[in-house]
Protein backbone atom coordinates (compact mmCIF):
# COMPACT_ATOMS: atom_id res chain seq x y z
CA UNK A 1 78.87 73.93 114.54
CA UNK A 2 79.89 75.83 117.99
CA UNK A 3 83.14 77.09 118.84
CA UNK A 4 84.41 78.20 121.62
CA UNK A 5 86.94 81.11 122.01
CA UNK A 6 89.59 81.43 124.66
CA UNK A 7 90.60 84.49 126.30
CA UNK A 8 88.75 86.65 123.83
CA UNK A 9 89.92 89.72 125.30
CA UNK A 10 89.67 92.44 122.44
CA UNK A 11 89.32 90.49 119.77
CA UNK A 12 85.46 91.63 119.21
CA UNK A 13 86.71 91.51 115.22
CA UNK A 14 87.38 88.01 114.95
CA UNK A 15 83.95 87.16 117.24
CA UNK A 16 82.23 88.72 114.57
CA UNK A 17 84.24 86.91 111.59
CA UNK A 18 82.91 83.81 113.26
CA UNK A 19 79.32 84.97 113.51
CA UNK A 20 79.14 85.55 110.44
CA UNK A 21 80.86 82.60 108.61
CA UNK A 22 79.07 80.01 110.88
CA UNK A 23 75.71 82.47 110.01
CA UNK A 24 76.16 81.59 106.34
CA UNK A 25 76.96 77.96 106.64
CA UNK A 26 74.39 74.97 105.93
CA UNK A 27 74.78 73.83 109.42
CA UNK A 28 74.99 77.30 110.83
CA UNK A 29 76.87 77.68 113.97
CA UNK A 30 77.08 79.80 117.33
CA UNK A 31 80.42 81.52 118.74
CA UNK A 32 80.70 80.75 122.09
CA UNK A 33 83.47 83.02 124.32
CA UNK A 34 85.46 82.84 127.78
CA UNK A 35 87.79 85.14 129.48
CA UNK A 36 88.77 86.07 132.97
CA UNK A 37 87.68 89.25 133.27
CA UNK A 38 84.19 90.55 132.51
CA UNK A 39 85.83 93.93 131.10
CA UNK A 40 86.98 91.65 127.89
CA UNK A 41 84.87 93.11 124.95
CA UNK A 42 84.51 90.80 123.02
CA UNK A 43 82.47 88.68 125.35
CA UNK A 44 79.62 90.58 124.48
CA UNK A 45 79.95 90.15 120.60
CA UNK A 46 79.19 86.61 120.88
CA UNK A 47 76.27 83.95 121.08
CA UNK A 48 77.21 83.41 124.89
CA UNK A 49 80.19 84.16 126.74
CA UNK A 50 81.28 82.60 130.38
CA UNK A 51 83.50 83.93 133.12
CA UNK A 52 86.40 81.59 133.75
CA UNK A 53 88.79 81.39 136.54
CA UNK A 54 92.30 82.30 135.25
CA UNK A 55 94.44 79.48 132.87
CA UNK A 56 96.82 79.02 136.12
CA UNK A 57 94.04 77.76 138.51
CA UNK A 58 93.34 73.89 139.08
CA UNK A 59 90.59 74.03 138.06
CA UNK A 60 90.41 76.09 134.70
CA UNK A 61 90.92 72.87 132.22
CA UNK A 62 87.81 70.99 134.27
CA UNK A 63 85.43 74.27 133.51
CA UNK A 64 86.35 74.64 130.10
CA UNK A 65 85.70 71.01 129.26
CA UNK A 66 82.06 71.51 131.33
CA UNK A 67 81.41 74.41 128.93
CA UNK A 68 82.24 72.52 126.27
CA UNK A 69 79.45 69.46 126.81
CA UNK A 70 76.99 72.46 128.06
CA UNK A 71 77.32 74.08 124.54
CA UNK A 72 77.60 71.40 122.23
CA UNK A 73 81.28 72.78 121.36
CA UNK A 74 83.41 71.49 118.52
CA UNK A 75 86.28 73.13 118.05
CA UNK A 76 88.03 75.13 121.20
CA UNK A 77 90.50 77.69 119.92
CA UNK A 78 92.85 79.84 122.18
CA UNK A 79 94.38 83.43 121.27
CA UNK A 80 97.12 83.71 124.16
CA UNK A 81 100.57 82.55 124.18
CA UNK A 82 100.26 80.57 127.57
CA UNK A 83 96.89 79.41 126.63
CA UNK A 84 98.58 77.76 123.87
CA UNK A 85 100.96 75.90 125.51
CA UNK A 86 98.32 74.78 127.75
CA UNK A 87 95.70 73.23 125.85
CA UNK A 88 98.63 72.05 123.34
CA UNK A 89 99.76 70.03 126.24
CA UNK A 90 96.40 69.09 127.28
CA UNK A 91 94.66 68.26 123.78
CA UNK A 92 93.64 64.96 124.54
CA UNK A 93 91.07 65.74 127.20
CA UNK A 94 88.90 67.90 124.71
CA UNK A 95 90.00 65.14 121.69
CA UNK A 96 88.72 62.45 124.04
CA UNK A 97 85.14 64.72 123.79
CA UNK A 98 85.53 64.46 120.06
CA UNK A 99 86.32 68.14 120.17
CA UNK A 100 89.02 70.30 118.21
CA UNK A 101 91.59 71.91 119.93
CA UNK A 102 92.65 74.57 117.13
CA UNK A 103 96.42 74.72 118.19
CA UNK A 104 99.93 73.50 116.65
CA UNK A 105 101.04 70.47 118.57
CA UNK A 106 103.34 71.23 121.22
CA UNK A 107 106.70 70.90 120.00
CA UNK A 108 105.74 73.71 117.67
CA UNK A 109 104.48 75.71 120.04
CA UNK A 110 107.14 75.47 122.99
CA UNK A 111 109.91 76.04 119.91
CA UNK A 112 108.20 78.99 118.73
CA UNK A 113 107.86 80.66 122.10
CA UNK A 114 111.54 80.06 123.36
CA UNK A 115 112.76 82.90 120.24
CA UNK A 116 116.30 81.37 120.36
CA UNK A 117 115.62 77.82 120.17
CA UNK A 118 113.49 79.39 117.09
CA UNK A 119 116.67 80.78 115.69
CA UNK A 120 118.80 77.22 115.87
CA UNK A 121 115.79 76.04 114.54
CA UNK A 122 115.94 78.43 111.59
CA UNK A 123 119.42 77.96 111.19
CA UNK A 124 119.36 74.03 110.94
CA UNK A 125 117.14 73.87 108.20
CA UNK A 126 118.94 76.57 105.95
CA UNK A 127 116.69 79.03 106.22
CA UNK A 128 117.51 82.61 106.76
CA UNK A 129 117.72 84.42 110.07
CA UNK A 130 119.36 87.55 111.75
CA UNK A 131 121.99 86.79 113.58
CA UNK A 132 120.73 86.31 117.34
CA UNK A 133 122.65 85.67 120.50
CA UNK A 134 121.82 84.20 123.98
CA UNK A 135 124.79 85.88 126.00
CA UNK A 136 126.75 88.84 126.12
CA UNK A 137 129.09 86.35 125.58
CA UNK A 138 127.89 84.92 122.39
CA UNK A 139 127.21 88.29 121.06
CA UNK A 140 130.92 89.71 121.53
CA UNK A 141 131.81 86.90 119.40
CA UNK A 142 129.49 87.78 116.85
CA UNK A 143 130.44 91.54 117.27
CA UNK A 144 134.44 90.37 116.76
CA UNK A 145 133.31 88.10 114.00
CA UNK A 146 131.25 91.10 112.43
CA UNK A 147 128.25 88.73 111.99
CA UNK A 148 126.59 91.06 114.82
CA UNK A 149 127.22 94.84 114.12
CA UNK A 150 125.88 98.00 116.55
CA UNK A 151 123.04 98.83 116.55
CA UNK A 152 121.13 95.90 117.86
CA UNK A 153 118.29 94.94 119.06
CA UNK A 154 116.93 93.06 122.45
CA UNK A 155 114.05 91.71 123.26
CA UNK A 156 112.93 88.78 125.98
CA UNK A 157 113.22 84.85 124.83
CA UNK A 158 109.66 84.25 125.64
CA UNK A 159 108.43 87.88 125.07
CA UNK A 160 104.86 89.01 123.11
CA UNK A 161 103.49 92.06 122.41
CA UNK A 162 106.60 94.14 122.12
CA UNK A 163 106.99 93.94 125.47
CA UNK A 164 110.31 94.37 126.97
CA UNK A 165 112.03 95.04 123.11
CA UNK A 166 114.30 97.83 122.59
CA UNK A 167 117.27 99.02 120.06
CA UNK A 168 120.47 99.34 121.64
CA UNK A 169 123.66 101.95 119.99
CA UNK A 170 126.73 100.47 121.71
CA UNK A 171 127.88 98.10 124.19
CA UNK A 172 127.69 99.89 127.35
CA UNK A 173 124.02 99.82 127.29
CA UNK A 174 123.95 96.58 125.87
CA UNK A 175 125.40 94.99 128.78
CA UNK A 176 123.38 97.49 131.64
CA UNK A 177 119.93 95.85 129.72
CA UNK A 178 121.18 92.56 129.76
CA UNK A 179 122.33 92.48 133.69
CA UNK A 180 118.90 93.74 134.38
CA UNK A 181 116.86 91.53 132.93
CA UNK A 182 115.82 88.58 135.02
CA UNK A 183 115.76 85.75 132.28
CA UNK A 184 118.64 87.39 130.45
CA UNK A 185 117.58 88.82 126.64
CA UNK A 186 118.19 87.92 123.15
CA UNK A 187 120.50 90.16 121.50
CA UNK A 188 119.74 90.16 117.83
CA UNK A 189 121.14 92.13 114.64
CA UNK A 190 118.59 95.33 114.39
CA UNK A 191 116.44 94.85 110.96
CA UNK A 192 117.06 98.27 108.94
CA UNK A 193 114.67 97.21 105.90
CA UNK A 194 111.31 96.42 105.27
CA UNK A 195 109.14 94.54 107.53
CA UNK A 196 106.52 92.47 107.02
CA UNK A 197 103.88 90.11 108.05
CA UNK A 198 101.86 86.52 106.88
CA UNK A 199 99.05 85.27 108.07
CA UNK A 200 98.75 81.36 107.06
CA UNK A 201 96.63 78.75 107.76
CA UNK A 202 97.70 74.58 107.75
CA UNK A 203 95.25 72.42 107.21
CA UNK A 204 93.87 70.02 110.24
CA UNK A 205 94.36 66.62 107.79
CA UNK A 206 96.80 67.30 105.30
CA UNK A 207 98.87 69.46 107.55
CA UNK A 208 100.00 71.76 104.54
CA UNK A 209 99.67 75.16 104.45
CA UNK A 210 96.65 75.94 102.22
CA UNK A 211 96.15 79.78 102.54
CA UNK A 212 98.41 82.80 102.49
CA UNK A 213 98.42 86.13 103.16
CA UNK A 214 100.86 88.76 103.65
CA UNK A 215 101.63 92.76 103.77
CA UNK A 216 104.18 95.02 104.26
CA UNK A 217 103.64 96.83 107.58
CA UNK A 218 103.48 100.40 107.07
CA UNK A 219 102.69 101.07 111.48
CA UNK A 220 103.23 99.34 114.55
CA UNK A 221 101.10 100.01 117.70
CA UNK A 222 101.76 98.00 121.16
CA UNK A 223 102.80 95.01 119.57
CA UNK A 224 100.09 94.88 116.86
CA UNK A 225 99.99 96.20 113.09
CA UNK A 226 97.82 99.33 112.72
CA UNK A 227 98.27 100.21 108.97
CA UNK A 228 99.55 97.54 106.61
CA UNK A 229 99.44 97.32 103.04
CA UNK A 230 98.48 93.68 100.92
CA UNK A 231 101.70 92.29 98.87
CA UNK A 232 101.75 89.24 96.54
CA UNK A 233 104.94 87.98 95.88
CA UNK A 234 105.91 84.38 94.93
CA UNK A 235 109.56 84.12 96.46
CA UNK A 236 107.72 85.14 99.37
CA UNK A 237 105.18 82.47 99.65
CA UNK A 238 107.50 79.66 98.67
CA UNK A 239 109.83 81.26 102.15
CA UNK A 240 106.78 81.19 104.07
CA UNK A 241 105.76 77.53 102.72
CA UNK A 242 109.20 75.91 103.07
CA UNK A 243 109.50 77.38 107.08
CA UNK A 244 105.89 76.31 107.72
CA UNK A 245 106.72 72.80 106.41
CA UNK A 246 109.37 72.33 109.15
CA UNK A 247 107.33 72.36 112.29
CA UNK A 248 104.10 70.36 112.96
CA UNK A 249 102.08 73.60 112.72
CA UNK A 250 98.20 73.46 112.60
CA UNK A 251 95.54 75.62 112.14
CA UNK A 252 96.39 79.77 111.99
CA UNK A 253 99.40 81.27 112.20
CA UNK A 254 101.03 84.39 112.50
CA UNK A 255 104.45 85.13 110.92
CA UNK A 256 107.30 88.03 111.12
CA UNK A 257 109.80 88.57 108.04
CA UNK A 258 111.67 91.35 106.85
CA UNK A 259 113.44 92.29 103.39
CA UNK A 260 116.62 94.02 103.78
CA UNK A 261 118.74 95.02 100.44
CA UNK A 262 116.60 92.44 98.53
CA UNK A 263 117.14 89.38 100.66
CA UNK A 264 113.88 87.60 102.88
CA UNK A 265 114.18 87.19 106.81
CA UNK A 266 112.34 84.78 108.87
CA UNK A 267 111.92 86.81 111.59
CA UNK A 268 109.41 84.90 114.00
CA UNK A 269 106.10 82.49 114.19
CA UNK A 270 103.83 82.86 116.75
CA UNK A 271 101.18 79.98 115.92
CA UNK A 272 98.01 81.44 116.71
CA UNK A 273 95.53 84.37 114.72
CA UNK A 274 97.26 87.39 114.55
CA UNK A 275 96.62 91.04 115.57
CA UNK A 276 96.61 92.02 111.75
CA UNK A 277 94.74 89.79 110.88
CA UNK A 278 91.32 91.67 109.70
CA UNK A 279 93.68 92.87 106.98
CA UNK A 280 93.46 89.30 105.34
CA UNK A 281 89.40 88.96 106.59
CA UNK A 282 88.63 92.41 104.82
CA UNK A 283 90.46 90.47 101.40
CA UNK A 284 88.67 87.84 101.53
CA UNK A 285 91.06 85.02 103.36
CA UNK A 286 88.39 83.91 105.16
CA UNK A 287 90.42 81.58 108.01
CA UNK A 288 86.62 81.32 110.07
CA UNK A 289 85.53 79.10 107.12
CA UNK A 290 88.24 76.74 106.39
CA UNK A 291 88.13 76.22 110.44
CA UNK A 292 84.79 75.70 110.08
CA UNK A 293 85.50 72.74 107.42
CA UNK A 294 88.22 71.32 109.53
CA UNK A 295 85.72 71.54 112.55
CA UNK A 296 83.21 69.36 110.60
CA UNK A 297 86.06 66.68 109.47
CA UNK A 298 86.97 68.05 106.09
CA UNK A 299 90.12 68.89 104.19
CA UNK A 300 90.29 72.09 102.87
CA UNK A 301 92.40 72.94 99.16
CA UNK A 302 94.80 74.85 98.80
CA UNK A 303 94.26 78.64 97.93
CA UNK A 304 97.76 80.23 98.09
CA UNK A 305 97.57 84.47 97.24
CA UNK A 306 94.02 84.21 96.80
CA UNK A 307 93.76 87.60 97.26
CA UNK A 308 94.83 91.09 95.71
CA UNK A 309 97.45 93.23 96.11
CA UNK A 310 97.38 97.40 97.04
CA UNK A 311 94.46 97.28 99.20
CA UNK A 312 95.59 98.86 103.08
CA UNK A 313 94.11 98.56 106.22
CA UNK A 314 93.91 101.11 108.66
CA UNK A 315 92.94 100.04 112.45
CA UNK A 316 90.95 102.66 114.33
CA UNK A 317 89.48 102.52 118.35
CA UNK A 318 86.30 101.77 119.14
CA UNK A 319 83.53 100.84 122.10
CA UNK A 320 81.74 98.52 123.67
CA UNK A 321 79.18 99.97 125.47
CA UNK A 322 77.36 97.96 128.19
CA UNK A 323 74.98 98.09 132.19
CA UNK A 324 77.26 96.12 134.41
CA UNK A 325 76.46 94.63 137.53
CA UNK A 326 77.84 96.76 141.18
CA UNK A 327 80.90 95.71 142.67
């Protein structure tokens, strides 16, 4: 069993979840990684690591696939948002290979990145959202309406990482953000509760979602959770079930929510591993393994909460420390 990882970046944690799920397997197994840039980390945590050219070039899809034969790869899984998108849209060249591409088909994908066709799409199958808008215009309705109340909060339709987000106290800045953003911004009811977040995996075959888990986020740092705390809470798995069962999700996935006076939010679904996701690794939600099984052609059962509640995670920095060649 090989995979290969796709701009690994940072993620020297989940390299090392891989090692050492594929090290205790039958078969065993080898992580294989590729990124852009040879000051990605995590390169160096796994079996073997190659340099690619970046996902835009021509020729990035041909290399990857070359890779793949080279290393005996069976499952490819990307981490980025546009990586996604790509090999979503490209699946059947590695398929044709007999190789995995660990991603949600692309109608998932494309709806989960574009936030506020993700809000219609919350809205149309009756499940709860914050009010968002697409216009200044749309949003002074809301405002009039009092479905939208100050202060709000903005943030780009195709955004990650917390880039570009911001809360917003009255209308005159509201409309000075929005005029200076060049793709416009999505102008959402600020969450004032609790927030927290899931990390699920579907299953490759039976396309439910067989593993859950989810904490209350205590931090936030650049995007990412720093110090989160495990929850276990029925209403909040059958939320997180019922919205997973309305896209053709696959693989992991990352979900937003928030509780606010009692009542769950379905916030947003990026489908991909998340940043906080150790928190689930260190409880034993081992998502490495049931790829694993899916990688080798078998189903895995379901295991929803398998975990326990009270135990935080707190993310700290640290180095990778390596001779690297001049110039």
């Amino acid at each position: 069993m090989t995979i290969l990882v796709l701009s690994c970046g940072t993620r020297n944690k989940l390299i090392r979840f891989f090692k050492e799920t594929l090290a205790k397997r039958p078969e065993g197994g080898r992580v294989v990684a590729a990124d852009c840039s040879p000051w990605a980390p995590a390169l160096y945590e796994a079996d073997d690591w190659y340099l690619v050219e970046r996902m835009t070039e021509p020729g990035y899809l041909a290399h990857l696939l070359e890779i793949c034969k080279k290393e005996g790869v069976n499952a490819v899984l990307p981490l980025f948002e546009d990586e996604l998108e790509l090999i979503s849209q490209n699946r059947e060249l590695f398929e044709q290979e007999g190789i995995w591409a660990v991603v949600s088909e692309r109608e998932a994908v494309e709806l989960c990145r574009d936030k506020y066709r993700f809000y219609r799409h919350l809205k149309e199958n009756g499940l709860p959202a914050l009010t968002t808008c697409r216009s200044l215009e749309e949003a002074d309705r809301a405002l009039a309406e009092g479905s939208l109340t100050f202060p709000v909060f903005v943030k780009p339709v195709r955004g990650c990482g917390s880039m570009g987000i911001a809360a917003v106290q009255d209308r005159e800045m509201l409309e000075t953000l929005y005029r200076h953003s060049p793709e416009g911004l999505l102008i959402q009811q600020l969450a004032t509760g609790e927030e927290f977040g899931a990390d699920l995996y579907v299953d490759r075959f039976s396309r439910k979602v067989v593993s859950i888990f989810t904490k209350k986020k205590v931090r936030m740092r650049a995007g990412e959770t720093e110090k989160s705390l495990s929850v276990r809470e029925p209403e909040l798995f059958e939320l997180i079930e019922r919205t997973a069962a309305t896209l053709p999700l696959c693989g992991p996935v990352d979900m937003d929510l928030f509780r606010i006076e009692g009542k769950w939010y379905v916030s947003e679904i990026n489908p991909r591993f998340g940043g906080g996701y150790p928190h689930a690794w260190h409880c034993g939600v081992n998502f490495p393994a049931l790829i694993a099984e899916n990688a080798m052609g078998r189903e895995n059962p379901a295991a929803i909460g398998a975990y326990e509640a009270g135990i935080a995670m707190m993310k700290y920095s640290d180095e990778v420390i390596r001779k690297m060649e001049e110039g």
